[in-house]
Protein backbone atom coordinates (compact mmCIF):
# COMPACT_ATOMS: atom_id res chain seq x y z
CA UNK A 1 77.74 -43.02 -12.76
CA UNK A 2 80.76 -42.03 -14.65
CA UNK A 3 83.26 -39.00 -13.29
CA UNK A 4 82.13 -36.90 -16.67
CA UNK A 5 78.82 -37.00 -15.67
CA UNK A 6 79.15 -36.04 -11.98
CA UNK A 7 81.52 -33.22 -13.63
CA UNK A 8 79.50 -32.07 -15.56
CA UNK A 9 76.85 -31.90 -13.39
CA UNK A 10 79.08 -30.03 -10.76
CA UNK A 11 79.81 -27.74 -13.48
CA UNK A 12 76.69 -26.72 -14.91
CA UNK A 13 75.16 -25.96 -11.21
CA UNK A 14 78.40 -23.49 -10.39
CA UNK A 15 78.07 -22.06 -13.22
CA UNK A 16 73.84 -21.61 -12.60
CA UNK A 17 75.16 -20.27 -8.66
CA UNK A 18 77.50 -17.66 -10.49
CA UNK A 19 74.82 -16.48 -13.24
CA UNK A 20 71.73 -16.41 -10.32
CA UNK A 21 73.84 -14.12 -8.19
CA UNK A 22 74.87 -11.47 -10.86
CA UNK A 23 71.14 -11.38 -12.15
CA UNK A 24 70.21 -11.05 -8.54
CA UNK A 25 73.08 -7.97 -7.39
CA UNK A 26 71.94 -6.03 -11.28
CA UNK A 27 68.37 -5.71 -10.41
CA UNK A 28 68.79 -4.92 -6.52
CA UNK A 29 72.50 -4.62 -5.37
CA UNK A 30 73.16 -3.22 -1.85
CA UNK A 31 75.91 -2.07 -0.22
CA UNK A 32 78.24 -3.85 1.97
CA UNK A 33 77.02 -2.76 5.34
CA UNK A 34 80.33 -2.30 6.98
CA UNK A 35 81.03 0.21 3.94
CA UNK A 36 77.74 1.96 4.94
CA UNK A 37 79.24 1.87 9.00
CA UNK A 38 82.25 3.07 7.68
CA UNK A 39 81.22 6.19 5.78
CA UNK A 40 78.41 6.99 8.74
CA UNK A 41 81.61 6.93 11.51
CA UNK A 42 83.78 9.14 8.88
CA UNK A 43 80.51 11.77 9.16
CA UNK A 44 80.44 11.25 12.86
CA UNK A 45 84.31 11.97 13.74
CA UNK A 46 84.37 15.24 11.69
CA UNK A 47 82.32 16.52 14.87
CA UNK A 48 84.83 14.36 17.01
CA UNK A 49 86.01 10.85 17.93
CA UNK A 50 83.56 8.22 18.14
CA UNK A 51 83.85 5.85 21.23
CA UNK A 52 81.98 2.62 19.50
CA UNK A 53 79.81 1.57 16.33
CA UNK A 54 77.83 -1.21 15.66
CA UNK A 55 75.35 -2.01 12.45
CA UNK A 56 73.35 -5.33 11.63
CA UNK A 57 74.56 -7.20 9.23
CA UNK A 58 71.15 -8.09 7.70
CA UNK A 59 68.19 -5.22 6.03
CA UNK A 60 65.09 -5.05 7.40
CA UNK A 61 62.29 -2.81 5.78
CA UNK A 62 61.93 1.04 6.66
CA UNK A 63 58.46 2.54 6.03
CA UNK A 64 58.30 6.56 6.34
CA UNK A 65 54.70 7.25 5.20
CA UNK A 66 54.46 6.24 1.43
CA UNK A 67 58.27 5.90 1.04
CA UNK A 68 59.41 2.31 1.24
CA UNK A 69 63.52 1.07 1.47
CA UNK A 70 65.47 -1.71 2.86
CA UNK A 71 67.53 -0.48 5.64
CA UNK A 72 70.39 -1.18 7.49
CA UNK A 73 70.03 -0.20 11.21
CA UNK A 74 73.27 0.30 13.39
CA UNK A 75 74.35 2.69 16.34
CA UNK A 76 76.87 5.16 17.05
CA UNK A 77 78.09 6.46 20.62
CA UNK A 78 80.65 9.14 21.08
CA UNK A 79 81.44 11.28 24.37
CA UNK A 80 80.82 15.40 24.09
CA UNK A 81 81.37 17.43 26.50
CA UNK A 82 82.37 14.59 29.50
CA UNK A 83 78.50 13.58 28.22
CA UNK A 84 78.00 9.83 26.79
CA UNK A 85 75.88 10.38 23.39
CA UNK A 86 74.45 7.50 21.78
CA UNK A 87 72.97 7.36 18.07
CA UNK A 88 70.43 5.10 16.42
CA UNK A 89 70.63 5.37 12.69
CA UNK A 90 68.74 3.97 9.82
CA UNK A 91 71.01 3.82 6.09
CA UNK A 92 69.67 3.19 2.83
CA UNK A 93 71.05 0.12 1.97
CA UNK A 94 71.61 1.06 -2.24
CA UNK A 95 73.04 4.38 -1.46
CA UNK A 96 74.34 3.84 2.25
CA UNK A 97 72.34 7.29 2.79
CA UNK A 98 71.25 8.01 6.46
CA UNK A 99 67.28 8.15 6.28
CA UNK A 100 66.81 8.07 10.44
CA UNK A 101 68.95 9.44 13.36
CA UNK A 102 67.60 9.23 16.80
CA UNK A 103 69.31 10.71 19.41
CA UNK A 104 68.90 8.06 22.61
């Protein structure tokens, strides 16, 4: 096997990697999930500060009677009033919109 084949070879699957994943992000494209965290805690500490944050990395689907979305699920825990308050929140994972809060 000559180098210019093995190049070319090399070549022609980057360049099939590169082309899958911009066809792929056009026709679904999420947001970065710590940019969904970060807007959610920006929301959060115009009531106050926030004492921790945490989101999963991964979506995972989010049925709401006939409405269907890929979520990303993360929590949000702040103290008010000498009171620990903890958040479980659901984003949209396009628009990095909060579709579920639960107060735990």
């Amino acid at each position: 096997m000559k180098k210019r084949d093995l190049l070319i070879g090399f070549s022609t699957g980057v360049a099939a990697g590169f082309l899958i994943r911009e066809v792929a992000h056009r026709i679904e494209p999420t947001k970065p999930a710590e940019l969904v965290l970060h807007g959610i805690k920006q929301s959060f500490k115009e009531e106050g500060p926030i004492d921790g944050s945490w989101i999963y990395m991964k979506t995972e689907p989010f049925n709401r009677q006939a409405v269907s979305t890929d979520v990303y699920r993360g929590g949000i825990s702040r103290v008010r009033e000498g009171e620990i308050e903890q958040f479980e929140f659901f984003a949209d994972a396009r628009t990095g919109t909060v579709v579920d809060l639960i107060k735990l």
